[in-house]
Protein backbone atom coordinates (compact mmCIF):
# COMPACT_ATOMS: atom_id res chain seq x y z
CA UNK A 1 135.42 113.81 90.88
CA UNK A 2 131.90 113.98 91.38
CA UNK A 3 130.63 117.85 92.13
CA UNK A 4 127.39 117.91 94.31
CA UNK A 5 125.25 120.67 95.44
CA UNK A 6 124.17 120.40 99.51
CA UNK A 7 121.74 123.49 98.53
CA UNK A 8 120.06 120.86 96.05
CA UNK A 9 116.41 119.84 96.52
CA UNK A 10 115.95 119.58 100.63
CA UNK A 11 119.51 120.31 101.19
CA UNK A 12 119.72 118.63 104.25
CA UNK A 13 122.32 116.25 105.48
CA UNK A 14 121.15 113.52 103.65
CA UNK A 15 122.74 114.19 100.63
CA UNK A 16 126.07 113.89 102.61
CA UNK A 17 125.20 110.59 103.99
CA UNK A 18 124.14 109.31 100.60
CA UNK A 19 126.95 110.26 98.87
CA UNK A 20 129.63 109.22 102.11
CA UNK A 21 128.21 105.76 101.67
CA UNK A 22 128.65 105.57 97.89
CA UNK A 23 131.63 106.87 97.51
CA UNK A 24 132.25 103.74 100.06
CA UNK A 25 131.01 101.71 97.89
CA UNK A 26 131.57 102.45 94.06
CA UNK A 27 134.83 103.90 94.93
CA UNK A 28 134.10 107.01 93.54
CA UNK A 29 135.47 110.45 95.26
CA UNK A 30 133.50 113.27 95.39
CA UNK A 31 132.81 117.14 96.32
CA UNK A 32 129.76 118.71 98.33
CA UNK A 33 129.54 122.52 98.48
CA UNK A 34 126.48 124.16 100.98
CA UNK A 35 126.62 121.16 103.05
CA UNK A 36 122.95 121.53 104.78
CA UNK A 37 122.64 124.97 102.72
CA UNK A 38 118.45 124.56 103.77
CA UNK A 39 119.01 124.25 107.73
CA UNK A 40 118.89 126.79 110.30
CA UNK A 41 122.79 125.92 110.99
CA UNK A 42 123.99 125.32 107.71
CA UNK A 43 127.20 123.27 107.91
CA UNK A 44 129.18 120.14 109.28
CA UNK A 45 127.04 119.64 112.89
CA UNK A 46 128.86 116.97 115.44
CA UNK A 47 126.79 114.11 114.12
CA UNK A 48 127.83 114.67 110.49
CA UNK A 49 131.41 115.86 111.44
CA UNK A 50 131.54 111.41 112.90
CA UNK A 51 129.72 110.48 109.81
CA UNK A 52 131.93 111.34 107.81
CA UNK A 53 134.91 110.37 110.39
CA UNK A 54 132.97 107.27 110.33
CA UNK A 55 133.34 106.73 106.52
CA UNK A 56 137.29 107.93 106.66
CA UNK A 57 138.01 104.63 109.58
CA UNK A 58 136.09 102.30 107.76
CA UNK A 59 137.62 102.86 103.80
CA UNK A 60 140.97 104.82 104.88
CA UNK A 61 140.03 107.59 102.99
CA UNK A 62 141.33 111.14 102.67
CA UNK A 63 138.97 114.56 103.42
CA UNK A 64 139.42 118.14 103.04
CA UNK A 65 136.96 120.43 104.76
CA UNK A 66 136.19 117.61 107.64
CA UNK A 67 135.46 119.92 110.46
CA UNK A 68 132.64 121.74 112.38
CA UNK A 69 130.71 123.85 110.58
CA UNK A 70 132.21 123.44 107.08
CA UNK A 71 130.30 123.91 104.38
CA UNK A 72 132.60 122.79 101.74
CA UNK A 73 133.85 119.00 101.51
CA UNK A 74 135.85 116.36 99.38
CA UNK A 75 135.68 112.84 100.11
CA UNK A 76 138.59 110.69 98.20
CA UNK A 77 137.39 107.32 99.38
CA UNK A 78 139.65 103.92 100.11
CA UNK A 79 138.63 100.29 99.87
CA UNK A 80 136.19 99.18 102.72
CA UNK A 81 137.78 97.17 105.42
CA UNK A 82 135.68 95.35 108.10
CA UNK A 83 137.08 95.46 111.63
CA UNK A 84 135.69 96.49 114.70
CA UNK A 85 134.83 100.31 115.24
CA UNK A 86 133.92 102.50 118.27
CA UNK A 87 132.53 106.25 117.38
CA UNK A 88 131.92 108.91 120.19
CA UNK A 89 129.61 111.87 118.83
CA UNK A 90 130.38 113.56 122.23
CA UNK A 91 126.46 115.01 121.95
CA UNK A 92 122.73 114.23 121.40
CA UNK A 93 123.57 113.73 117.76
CA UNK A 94 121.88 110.82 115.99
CA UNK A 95 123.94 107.06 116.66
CA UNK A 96 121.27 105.83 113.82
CA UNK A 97 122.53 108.75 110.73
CA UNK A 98 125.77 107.56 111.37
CA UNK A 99 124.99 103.92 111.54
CA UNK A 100 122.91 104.11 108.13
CA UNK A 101 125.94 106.01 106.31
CA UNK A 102 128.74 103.10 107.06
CA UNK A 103 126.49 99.94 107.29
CA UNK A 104 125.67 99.45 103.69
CA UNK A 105 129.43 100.09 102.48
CA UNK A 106 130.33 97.28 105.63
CA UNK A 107 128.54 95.00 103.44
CA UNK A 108 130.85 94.91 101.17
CA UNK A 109 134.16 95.05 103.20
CA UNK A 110 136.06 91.77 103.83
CA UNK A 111 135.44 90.25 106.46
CA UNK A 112 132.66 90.92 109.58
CA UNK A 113 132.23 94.00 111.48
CA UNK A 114 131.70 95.55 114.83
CA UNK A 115 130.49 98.99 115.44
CA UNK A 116 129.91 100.77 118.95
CA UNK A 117 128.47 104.25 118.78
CA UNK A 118 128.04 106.68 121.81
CA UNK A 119 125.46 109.58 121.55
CA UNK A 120 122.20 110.45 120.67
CA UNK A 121 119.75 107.12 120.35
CA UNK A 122 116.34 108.93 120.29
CA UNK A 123 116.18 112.55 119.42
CA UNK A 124 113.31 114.31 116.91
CA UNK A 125 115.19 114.73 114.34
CA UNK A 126 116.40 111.13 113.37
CA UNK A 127 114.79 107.64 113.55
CA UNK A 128 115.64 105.93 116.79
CA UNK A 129 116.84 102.79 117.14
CA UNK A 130 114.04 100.66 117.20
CA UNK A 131 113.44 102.18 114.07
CA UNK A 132 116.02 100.69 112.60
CA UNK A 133 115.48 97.40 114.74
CA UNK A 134 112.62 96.81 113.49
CA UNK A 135 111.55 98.71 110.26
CA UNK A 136 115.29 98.67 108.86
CA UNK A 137 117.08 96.03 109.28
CA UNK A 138 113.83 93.19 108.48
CA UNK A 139 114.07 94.66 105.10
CA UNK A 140 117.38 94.53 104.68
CA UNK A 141 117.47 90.70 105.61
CA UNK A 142 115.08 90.18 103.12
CA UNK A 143 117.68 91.39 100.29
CA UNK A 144 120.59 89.05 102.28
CA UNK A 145 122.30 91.66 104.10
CA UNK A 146 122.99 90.46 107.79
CA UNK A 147 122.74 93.58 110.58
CA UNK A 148 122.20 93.03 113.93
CA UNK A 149 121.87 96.31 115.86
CA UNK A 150 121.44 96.21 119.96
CA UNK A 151 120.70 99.36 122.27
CA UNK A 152 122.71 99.04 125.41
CA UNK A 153 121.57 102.65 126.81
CA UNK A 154 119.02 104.89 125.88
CA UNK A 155 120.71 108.78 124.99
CA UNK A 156 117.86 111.47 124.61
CA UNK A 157 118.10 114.63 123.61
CA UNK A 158 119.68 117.30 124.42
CA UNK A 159 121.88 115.13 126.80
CA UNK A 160 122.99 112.15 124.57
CA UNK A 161 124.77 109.70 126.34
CA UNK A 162 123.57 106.75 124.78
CA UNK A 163 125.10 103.83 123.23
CA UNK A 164 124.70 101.33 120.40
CA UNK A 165 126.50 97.82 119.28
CA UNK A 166 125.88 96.78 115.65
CA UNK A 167 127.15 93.50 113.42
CA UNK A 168 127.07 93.20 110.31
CA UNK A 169 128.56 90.49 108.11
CA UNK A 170 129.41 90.75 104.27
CA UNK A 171 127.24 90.69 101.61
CA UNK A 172 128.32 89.50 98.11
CA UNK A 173 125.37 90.97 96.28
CA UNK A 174 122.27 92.84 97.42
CA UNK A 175 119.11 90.62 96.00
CA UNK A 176 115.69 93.10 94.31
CA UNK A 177 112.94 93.66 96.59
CA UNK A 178 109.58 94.54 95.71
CA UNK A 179 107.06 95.48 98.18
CA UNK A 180 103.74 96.91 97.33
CA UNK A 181 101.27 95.16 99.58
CA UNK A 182 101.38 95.65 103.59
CA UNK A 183 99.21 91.90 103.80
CA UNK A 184 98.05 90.99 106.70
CA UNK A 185 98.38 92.66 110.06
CA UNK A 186 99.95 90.93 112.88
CA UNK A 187 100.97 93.10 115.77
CA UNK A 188 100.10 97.04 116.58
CA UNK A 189 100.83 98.16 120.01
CA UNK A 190 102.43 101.87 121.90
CA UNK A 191 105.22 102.26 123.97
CA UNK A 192 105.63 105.50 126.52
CA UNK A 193 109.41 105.25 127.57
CA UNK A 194 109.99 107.74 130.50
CA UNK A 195 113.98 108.20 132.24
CA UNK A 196 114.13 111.13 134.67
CA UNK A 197 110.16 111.89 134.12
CA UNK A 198 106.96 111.10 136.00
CA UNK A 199 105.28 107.44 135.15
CA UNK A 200 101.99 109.87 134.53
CA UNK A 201 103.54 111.43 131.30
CA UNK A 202 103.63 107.60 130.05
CA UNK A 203 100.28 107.18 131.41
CA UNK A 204 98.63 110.17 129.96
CA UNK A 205 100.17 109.64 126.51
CA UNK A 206 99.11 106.10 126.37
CA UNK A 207 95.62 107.24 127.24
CA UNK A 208 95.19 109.62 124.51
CA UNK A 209 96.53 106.93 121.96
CA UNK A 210 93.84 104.45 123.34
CA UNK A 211 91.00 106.59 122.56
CA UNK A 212 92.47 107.57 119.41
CA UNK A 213 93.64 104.02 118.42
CA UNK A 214 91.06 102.23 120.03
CA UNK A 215 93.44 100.09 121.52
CA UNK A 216 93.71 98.50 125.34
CA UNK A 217 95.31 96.07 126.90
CA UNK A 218 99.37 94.91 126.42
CA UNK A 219 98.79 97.22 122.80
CA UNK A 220 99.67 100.26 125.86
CA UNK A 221 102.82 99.39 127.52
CA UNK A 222 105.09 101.78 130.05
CA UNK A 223 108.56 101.49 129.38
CA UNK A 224 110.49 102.71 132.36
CA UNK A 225 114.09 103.37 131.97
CA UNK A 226 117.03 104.07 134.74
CA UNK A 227 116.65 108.09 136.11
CA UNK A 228 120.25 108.33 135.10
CA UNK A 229 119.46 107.51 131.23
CA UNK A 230 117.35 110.75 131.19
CA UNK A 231 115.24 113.05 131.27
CA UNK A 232 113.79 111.71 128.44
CA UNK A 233 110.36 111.08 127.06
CA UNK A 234 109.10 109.40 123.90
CA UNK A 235 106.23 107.72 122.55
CA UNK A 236 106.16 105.10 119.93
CA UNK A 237 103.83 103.28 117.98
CA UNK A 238 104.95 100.37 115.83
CA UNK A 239 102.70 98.81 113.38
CA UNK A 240 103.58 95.00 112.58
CA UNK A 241 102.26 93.55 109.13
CA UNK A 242 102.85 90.64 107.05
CA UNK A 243 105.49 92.41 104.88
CA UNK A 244 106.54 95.45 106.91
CA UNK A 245 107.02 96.95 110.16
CA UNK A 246 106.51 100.55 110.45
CA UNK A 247 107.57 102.48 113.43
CA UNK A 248 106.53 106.54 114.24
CA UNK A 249 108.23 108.14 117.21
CA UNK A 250 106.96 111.60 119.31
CA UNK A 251 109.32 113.48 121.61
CA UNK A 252 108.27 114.46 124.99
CA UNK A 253 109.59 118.20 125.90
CA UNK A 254 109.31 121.34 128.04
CA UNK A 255 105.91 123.16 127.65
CA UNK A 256 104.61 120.31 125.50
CA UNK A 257 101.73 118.47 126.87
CA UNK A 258 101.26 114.27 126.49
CA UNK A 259 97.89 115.07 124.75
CA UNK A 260 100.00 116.94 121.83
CA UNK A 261 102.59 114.52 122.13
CA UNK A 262 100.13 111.75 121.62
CA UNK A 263 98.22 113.68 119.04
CA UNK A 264 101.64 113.95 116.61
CA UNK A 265 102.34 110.45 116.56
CA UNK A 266 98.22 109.09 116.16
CA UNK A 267 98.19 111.56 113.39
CA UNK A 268 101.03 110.45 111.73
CA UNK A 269 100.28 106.33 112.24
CA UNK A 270 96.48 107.41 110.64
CA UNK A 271 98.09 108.99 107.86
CA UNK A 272 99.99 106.20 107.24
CA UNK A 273 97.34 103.51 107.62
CA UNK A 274 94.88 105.34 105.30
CA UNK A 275 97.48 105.34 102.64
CA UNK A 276 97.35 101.61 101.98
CA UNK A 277 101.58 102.24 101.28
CA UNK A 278 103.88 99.57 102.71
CA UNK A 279 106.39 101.90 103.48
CA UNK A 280 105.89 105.76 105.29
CA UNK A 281 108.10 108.46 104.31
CA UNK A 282 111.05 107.58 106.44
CA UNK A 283 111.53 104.11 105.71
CA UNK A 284 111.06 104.83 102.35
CA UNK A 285 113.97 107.11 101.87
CA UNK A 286 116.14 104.91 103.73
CA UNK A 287 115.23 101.99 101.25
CA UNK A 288 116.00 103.85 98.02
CA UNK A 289 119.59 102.86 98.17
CA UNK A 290 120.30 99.75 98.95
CA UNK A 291 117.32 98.67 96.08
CA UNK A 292 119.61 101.09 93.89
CA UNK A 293 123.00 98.60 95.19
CA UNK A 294 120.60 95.54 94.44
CA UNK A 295 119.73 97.43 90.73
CA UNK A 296 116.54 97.17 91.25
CA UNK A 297 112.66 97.06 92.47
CA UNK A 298 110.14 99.11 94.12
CA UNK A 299 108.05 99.90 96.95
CA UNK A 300 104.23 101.77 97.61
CA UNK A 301 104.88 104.74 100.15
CA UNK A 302 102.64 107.48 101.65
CA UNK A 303 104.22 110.19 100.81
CA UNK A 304 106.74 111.10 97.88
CA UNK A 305 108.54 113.60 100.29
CA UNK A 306 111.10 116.64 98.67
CA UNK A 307 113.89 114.56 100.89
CA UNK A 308 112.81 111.32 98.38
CA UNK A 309 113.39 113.07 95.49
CA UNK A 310 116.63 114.44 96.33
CA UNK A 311 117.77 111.17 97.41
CA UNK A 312 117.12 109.70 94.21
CA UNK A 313 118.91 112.69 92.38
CA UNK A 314 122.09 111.77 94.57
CA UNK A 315 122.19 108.29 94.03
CA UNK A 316 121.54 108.62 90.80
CA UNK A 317 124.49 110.49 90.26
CA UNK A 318 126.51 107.55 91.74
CA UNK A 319 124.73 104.54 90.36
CA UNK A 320 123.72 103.24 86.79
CA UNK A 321 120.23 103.57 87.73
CA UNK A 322 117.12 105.57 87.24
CA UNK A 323 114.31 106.07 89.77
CA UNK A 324 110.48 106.52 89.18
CA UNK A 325 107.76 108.17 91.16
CA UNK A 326 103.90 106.92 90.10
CA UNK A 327 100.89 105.30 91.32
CA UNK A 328 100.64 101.91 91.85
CA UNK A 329 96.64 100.65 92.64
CA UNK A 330 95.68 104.00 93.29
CA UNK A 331 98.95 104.70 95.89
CA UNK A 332 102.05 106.11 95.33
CA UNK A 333 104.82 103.94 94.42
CA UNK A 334 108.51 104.11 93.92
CA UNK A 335 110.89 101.50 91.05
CA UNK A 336 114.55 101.36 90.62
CA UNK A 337 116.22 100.09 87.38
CA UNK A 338 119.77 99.27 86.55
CA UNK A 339 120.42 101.66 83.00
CA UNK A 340 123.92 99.70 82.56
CA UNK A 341 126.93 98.23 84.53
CA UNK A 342 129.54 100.89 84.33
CA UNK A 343 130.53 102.88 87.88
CA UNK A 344 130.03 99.82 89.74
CA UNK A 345 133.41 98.84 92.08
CA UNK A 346 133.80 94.95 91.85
């Protein structure tokens, strides 16, 4: 059995959803003491609690430790099985962690599957959906896998009540990817969504990221949802080139003003386009393990976070594979190799 340490690196919950979804996948069980050991609330919170849930439905697997606040967890995993799947999280907890934990090991059960997730869709500590609409899933094509993901209802923090539908079909065998050039750019553009909140906030937010952006026109768009889907604010900007889509995300909230909400997400997207990376940080992370499934190739990125790093340790610890941070034309890059063929499930 595989013994991991949550307290490593970050220690976040990411090193339970990397190692839920490849114990999926390679079959191998594992262990995870100081789940989140580096959080405020260290422990099992609702949204990890379904992931793993999640994982047990979809492979028929056994867990010790599965409950709220635990800190201490083994994971014996079954074979995948594709079938359709509904998941409640019951809070504002992120739809789009527990998507990205049981996806990948769906691609490799027998037959296509359905997923329907109810809770949080856009809250500031995950990537919302369109993040994974658009950023995600692209990529993901581009290696053969086969995810469609739809938002039927918006759920913002602290309320939740969202919901989201997702395909995905089987996958015999992830394909390399290497992406190290943005090319051309095709599309940039903001979007203020507002449920429950005053059409000014939008206004006001998509002001600021005019100026900043020096952008006009259908690049500002008001996205007014249902009253009933809120209150909820945030503001997006998604930046569409040749071989990437990027996507950065601000929150709306009490005492917060649309200038500083505006002013998080410019500074971010700036940060980002002065890089020259294909990928940001968030993207980036997520893309680390299905390259690692593939056994192999690379990607530039802005920033080589702590969170990256500790990624790579997990999967690592799964996978024949090694990873390696450098520079790439003067920008920071990130390459996967296969080391050998043992540890991988047929």
């Amino acid at each position: 059995m595989i013994e991991l340490d949550g307290a490593l690196g970050e220690g976040g919950g990411q090193i339970l959803r990397s190692a839920l979804t490849l114990a999926m996948i390679t079959g191998r069980p594992f262990r995870i003491r100081n789940i989140r050991a580096n959080r405020a609330k260290p422990g099992l919170m609702r949204q990890h609690l379904v992931a793993v849930q999640a994982a047990l439905r979809v492979c028929g697997g056994e867990a010790t430790g599965a409950a709220l606040g635990s800190q201490d967890l083994a994971f014996v995993p079954g074979p995948v099985t594709g079938g359709d799947y509904e998941f409640a999280i019951g809070t504002a907890g992120s739809c789009t962690l527990v998507l990205q934990t049981v996806l990948p090991a769906l691609l490799k059960a027998d037959k296509p599957s359905t997923l329907r997730l109810a809770g949080g869709t856009h809250n500031p500590m995950a990537p919302p959906v369109q993040f994974l609409q658009r950023a995600w899933c692209p990529r993901l094509a581009e290696m053969g896998a086969c995810i469609d993901i739809d938002l039927e209802r918006f759920g913002f923090y602290p309320t939740g009540g969202g919901i989201v539908d997702a395909r995905v079909e089987p996958c015999t065998a992830l394909q390399p990817r290497t992406w190290m050039t943005r090319g051309e750019p095709r599309a940039a553009y903001a979007e203020a969504f507002v449920a429950g909140v005053p059409e000014r906030v939008a206004q006001r937010e998509l002001e600021c990221v005019g100026r900043a952006m020096h952008w006009s026109g259908n690049q500002l768009l008001i996205r007014g949802l249902p009253a009933d889907q809120g209150p909820g604010n945030a503001l997006m900007l998604t930046l569409d080139h040749e071989h990437a889509t990027e996507v950065f995300t601000a929150f709306g909230a009490k005492s917060v003003t649309s200038e500083e909400v505006a002013h998080q997400v410019v500074r971010r997207t700036r940060q980002y386009l002065e890089s020259r990376a294909v990928f940001a940080e968030y993207l980036a992370d997520q893309m680390m393990l299905p390259l690692a499934l593939a056994g192999g190739g690379g990607f530039t990125l802005d920033e080589v976070s702590m969170h990256a790093r500790t990624n790579a340790q997990v999967i690592e610890t799964f996978l024949p594979v090694r990873f390696t941070f450098g520079r790439w034309d003067g920008v920071d890059s990130c390459t996967v190799e296969r080391t050998n063929t043992k540890g991988l499930r047929a």
